[in-house]
N, C-alpha and C. Protein backbone atom coordinates (compact mmCIF):
# COMPACT_ATOMS: atom_id res chain seq x y z
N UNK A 1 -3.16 28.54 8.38
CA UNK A 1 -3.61 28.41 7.01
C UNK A 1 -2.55 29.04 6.11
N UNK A 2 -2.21 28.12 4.85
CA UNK A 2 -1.23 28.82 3.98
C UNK A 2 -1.61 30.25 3.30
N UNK A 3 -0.43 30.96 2.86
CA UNK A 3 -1.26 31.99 2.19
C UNK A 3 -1.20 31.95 0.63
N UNK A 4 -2.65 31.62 0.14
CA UNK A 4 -2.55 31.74 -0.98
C UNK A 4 -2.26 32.23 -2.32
N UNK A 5 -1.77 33.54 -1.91
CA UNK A 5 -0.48 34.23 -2.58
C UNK A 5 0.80 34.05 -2.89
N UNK A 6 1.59 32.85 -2.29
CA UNK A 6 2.57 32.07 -1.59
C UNK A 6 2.86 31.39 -3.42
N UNK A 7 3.89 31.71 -2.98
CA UNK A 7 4.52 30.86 -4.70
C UNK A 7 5.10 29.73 -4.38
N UNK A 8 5.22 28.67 -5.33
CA UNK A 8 5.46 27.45 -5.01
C UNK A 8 7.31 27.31 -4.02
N UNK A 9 7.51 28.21 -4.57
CA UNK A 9 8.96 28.72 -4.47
C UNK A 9 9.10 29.00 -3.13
N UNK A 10 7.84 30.15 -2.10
CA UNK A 10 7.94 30.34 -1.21
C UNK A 10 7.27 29.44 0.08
N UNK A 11 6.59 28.54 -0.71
CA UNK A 11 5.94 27.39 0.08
C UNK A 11 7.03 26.54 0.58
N UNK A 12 8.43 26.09 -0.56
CA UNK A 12 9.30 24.76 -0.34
C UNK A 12 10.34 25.90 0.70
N UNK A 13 10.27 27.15 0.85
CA UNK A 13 10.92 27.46 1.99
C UNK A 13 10.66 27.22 3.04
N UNK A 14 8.95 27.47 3.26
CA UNK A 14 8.65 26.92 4.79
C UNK A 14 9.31 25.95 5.58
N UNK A 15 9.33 25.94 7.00
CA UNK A 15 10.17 24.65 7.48
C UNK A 15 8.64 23.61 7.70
N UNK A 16 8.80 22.67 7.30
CA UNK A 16 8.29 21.09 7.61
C UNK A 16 7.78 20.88 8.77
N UNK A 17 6.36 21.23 9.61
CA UNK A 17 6.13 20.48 10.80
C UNK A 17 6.62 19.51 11.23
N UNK A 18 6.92 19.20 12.47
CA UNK A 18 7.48 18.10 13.41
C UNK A 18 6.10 17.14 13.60
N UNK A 19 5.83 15.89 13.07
CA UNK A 19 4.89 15.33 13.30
C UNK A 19 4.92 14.32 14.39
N UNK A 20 4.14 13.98 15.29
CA UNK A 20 4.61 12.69 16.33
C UNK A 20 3.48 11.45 16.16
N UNK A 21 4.00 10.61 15.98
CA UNK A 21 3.20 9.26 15.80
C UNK A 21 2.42 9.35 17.81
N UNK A 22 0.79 8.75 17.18
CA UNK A 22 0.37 8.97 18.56
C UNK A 22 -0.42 7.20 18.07
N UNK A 23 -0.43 6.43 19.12
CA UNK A 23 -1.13 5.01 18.53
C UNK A 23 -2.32 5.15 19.24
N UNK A 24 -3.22 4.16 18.37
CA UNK A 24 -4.58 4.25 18.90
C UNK A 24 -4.96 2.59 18.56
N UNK A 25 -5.34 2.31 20.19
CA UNK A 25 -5.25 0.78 19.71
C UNK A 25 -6.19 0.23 19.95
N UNK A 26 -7.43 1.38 19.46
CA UNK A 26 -8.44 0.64 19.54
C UNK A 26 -8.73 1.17 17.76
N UNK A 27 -7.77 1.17 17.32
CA UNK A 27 -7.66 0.87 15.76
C UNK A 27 -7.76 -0.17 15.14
N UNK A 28 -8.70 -0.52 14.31
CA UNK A 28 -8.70 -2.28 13.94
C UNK A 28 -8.03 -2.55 13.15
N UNK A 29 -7.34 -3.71 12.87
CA UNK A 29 -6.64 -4.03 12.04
C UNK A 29 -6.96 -4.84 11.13
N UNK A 30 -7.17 -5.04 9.52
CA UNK A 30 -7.77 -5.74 8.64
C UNK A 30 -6.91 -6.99 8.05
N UNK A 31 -7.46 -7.98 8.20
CA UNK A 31 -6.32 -8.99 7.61
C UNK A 31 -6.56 -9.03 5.72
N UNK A 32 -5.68 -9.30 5.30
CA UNK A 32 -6.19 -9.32 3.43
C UNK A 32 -5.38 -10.76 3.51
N UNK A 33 -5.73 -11.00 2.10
CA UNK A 33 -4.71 -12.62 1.83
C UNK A 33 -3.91 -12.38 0.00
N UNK A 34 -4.80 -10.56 -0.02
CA UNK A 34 -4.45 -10.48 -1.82
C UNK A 34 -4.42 -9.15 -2.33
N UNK A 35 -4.07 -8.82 -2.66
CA UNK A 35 -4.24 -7.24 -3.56
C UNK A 35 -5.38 -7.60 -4.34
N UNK A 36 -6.22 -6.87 -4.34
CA UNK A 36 -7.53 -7.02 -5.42
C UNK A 36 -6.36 -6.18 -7.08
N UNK A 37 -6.59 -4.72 -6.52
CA UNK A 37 -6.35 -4.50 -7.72
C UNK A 37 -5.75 -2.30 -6.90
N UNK A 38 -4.81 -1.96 -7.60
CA UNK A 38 -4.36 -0.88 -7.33
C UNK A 38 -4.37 0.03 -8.67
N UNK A 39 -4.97 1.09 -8.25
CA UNK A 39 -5.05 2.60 -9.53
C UNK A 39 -4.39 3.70 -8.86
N UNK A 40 -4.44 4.38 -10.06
CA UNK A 40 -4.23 5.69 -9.68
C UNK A 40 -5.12 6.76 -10.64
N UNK A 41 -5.95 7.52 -9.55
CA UNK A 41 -6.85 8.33 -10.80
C UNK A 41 -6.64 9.54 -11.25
N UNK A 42 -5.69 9.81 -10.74
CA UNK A 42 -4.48 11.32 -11.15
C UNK A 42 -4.75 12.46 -9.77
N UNK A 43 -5.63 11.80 -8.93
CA UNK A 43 -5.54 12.83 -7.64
C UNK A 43 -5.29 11.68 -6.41
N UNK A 44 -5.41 10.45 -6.59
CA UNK A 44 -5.25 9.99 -5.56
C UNK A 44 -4.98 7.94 -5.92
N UNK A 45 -3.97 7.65 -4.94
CA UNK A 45 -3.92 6.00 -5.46
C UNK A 45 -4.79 5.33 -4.47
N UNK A 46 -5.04 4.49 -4.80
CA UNK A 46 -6.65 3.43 -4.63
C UNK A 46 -5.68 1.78 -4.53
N UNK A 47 -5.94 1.61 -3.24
CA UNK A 47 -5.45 -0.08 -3.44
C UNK A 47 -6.63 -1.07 -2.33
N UNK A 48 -7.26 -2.10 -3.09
CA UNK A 48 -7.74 -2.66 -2.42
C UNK A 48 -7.59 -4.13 -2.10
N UNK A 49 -7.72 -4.06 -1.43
CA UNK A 49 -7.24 -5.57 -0.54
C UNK A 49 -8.55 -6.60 -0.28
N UNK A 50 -8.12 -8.05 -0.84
CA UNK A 50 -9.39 -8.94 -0.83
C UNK A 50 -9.09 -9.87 0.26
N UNK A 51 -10.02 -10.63 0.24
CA UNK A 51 -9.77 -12.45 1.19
C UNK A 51 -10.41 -13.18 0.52
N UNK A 52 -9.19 -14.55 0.50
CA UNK A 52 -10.26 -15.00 -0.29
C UNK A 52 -10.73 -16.10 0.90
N UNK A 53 -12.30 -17.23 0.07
CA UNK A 53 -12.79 -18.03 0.75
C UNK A 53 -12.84 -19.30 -0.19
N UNK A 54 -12.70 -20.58 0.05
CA UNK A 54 -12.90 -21.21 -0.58
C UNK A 54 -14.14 -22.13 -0.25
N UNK A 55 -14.34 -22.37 -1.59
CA UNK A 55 -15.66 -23.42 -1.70
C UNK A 55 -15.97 -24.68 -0.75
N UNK A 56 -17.03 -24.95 -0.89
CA UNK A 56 -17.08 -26.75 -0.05
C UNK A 56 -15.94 -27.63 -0.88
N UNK A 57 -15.18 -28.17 -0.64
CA UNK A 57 -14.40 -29.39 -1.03
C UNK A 57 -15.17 -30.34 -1.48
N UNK A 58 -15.30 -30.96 -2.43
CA UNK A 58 -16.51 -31.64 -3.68
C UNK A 58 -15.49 -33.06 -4.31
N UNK A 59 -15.52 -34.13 -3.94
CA UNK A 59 -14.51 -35.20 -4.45
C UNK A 59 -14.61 -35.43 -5.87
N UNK A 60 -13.74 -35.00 -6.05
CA UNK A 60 -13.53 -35.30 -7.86
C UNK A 60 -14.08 -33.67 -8.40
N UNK A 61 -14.03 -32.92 -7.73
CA UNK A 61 -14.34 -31.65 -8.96
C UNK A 61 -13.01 -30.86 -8.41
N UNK A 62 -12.61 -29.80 -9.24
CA UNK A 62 -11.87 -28.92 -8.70
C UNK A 62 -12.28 -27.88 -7.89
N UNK A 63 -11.23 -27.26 -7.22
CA UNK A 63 -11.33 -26.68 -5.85
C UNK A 63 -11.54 -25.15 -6.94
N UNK A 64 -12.40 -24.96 -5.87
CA UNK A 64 -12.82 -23.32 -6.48
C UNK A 64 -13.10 -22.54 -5.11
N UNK A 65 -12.94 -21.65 -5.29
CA UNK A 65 -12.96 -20.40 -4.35
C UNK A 65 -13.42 -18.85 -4.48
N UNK A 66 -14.07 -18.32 -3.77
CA UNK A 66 -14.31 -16.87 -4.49
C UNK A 66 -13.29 -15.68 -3.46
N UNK A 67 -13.34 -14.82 -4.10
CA UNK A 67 -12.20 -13.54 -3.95
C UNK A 67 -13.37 -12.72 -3.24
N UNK A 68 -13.25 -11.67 -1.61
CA UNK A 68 -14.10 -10.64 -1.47
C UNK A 68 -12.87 -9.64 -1.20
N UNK A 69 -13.93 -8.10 -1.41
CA UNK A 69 -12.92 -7.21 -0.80
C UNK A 69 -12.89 -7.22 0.67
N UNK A 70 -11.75 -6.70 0.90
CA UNK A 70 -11.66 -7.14 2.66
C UNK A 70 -12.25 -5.28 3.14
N UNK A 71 -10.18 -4.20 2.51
CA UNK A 71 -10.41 -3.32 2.62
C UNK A 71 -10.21 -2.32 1.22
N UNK A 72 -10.42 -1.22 1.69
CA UNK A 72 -10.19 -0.14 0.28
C UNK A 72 -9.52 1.34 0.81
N UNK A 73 -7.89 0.75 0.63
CA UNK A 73 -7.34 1.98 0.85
C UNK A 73 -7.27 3.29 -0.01
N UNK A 74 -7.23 4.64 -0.12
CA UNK A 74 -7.37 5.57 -0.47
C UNK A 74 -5.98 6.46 -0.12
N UNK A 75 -5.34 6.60 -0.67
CA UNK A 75 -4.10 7.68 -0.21
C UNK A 75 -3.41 9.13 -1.68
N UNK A 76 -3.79 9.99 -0.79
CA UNK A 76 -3.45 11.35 -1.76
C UNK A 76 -1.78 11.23 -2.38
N UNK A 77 -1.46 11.90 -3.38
CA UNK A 77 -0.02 11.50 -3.88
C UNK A 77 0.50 11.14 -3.08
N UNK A 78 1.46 12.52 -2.03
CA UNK A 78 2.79 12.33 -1.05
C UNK A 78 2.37 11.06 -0.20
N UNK A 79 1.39 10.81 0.37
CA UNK A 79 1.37 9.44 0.70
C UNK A 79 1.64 7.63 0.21
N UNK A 80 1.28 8.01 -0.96
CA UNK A 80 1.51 7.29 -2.00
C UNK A 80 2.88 6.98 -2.45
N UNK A 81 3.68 7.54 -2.57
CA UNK A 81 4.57 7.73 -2.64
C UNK A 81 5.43 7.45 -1.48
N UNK A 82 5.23 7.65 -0.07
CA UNK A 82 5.71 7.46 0.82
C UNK A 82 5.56 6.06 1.07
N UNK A 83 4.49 5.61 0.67
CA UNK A 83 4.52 3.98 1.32
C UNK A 83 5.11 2.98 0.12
N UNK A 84 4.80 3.79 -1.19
CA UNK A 84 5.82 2.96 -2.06
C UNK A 84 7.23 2.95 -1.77
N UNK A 85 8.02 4.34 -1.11
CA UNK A 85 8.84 3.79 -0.43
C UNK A 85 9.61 3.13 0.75
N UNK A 86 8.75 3.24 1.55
CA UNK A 86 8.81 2.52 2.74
C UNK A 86 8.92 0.76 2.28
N UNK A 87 7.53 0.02 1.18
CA UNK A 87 7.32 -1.06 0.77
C UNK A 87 8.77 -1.33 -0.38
N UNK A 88 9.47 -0.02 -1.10
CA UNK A 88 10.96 -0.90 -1.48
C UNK A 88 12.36 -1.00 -0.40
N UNK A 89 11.92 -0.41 0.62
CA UNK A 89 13.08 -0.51 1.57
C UNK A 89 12.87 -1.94 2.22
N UNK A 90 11.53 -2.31 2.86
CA UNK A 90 10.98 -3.70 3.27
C UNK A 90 11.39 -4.46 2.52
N UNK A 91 11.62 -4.45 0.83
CA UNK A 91 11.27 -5.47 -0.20
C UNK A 91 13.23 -5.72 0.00
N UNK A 92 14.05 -4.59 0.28
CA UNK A 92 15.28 -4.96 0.34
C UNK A 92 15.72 -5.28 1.58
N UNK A 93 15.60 -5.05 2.16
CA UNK A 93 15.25 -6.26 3.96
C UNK A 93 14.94 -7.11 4.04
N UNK A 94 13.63 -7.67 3.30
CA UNK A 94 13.76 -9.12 3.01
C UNK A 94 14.57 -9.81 1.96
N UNK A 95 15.50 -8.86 1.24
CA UNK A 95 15.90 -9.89 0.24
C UNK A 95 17.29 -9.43 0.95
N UNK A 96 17.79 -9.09 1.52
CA UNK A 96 19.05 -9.03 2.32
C UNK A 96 18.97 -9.99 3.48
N UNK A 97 17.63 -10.61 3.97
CA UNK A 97 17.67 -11.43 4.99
C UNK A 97 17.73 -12.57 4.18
N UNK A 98 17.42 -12.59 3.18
CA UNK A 98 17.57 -13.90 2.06
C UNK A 98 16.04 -14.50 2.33
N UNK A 99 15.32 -13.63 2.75
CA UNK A 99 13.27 -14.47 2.57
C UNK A 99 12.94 -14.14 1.38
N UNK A 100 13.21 -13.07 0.63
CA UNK A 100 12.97 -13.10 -0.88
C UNK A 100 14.01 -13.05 -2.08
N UNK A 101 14.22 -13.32 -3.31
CA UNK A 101 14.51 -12.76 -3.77
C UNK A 101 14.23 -11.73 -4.60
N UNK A 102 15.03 -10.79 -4.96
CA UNK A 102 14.60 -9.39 -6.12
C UNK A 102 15.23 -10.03 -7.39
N UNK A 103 14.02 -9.66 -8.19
CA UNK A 103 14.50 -9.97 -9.72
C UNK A 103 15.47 -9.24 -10.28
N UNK A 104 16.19 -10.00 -11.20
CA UNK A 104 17.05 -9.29 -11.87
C UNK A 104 16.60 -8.67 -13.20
N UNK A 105 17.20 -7.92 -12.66
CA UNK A 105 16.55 -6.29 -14.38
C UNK A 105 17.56 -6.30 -15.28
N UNK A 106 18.72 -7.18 -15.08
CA UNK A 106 20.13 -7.24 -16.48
C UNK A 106 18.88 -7.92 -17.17
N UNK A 107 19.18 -8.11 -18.52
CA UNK A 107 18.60 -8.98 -19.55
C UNK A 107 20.25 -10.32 -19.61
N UNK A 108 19.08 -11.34 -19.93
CA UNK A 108 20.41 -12.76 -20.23
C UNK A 108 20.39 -12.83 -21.35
C-alpha cells in the first residue's frame, strides 16, 4: 500500500512494477460492427460499442435497420490514454501498409 504522506514527487520516484500478461481464454470476446458513442466524465472514458441488425427487406421501401449496444467499455485515465495510443500506432501501420489512408492536417 502507498504511503499517503508520499508527495507526488516521491511517488514518480518509485520504480514501476514489472507486469506479465497472463491469457485467459475462457475470456469472451464481443464482436461490435460500430462505436455507439465515446465520453469522458473527468474520472473515467466510457466507449460503447453497438451491432447493428437490419430490418426485413420490404420491396420498394427503404432498407432500415436498428443500432443495439453490444458492449460498454469503462477505462480509468492511464488506460485511456494507453489504448489511445496503442489505436494511433495501429492507425499508422495500417496506413504504412497502404489499407488506410491518414488525413491530411496541411490546409489546401
Amino acid at each position: 500500500m502507498s504511503d499517503p504522506s508520499a508527495t507526488a514527487s516521491d511517488r514518480n520516484k518509485m520504480p514501476k512494477p514489472t507486469i506479465h500478461n497472463v491469457d485467459r481464454p475462457e475470456c469472451a470476446e464481443t464482436f461490435a460492427d460500430a462505436v455507439n458513442s465515446v465520453w469522458f466524465d473527468g474520472q473515467t472514458m466510457r466507449i460503447e460499442f453497438g451491432i447493428t441488425r437490419m430490418d426485413e427487406v420490404k420491396p420498394g421501401q427503404p432498407l432500415t435497420g436498428r443500432r443495439y449496444p453490444a458492449c460498454r467499455l469503462v477505462l480509468p485515465p492511464a488506460a485511456a490514454i494507453e489504448l489511445i495510443n496503442k489505436m494511433q500506432q495501429t492507425a499508422a501501420a495500417l496506413a504504412q501498409a497502404g489499407i488506410v489512408k491518414q488525413k491530411s492536417t496541411a490546409k489546401e
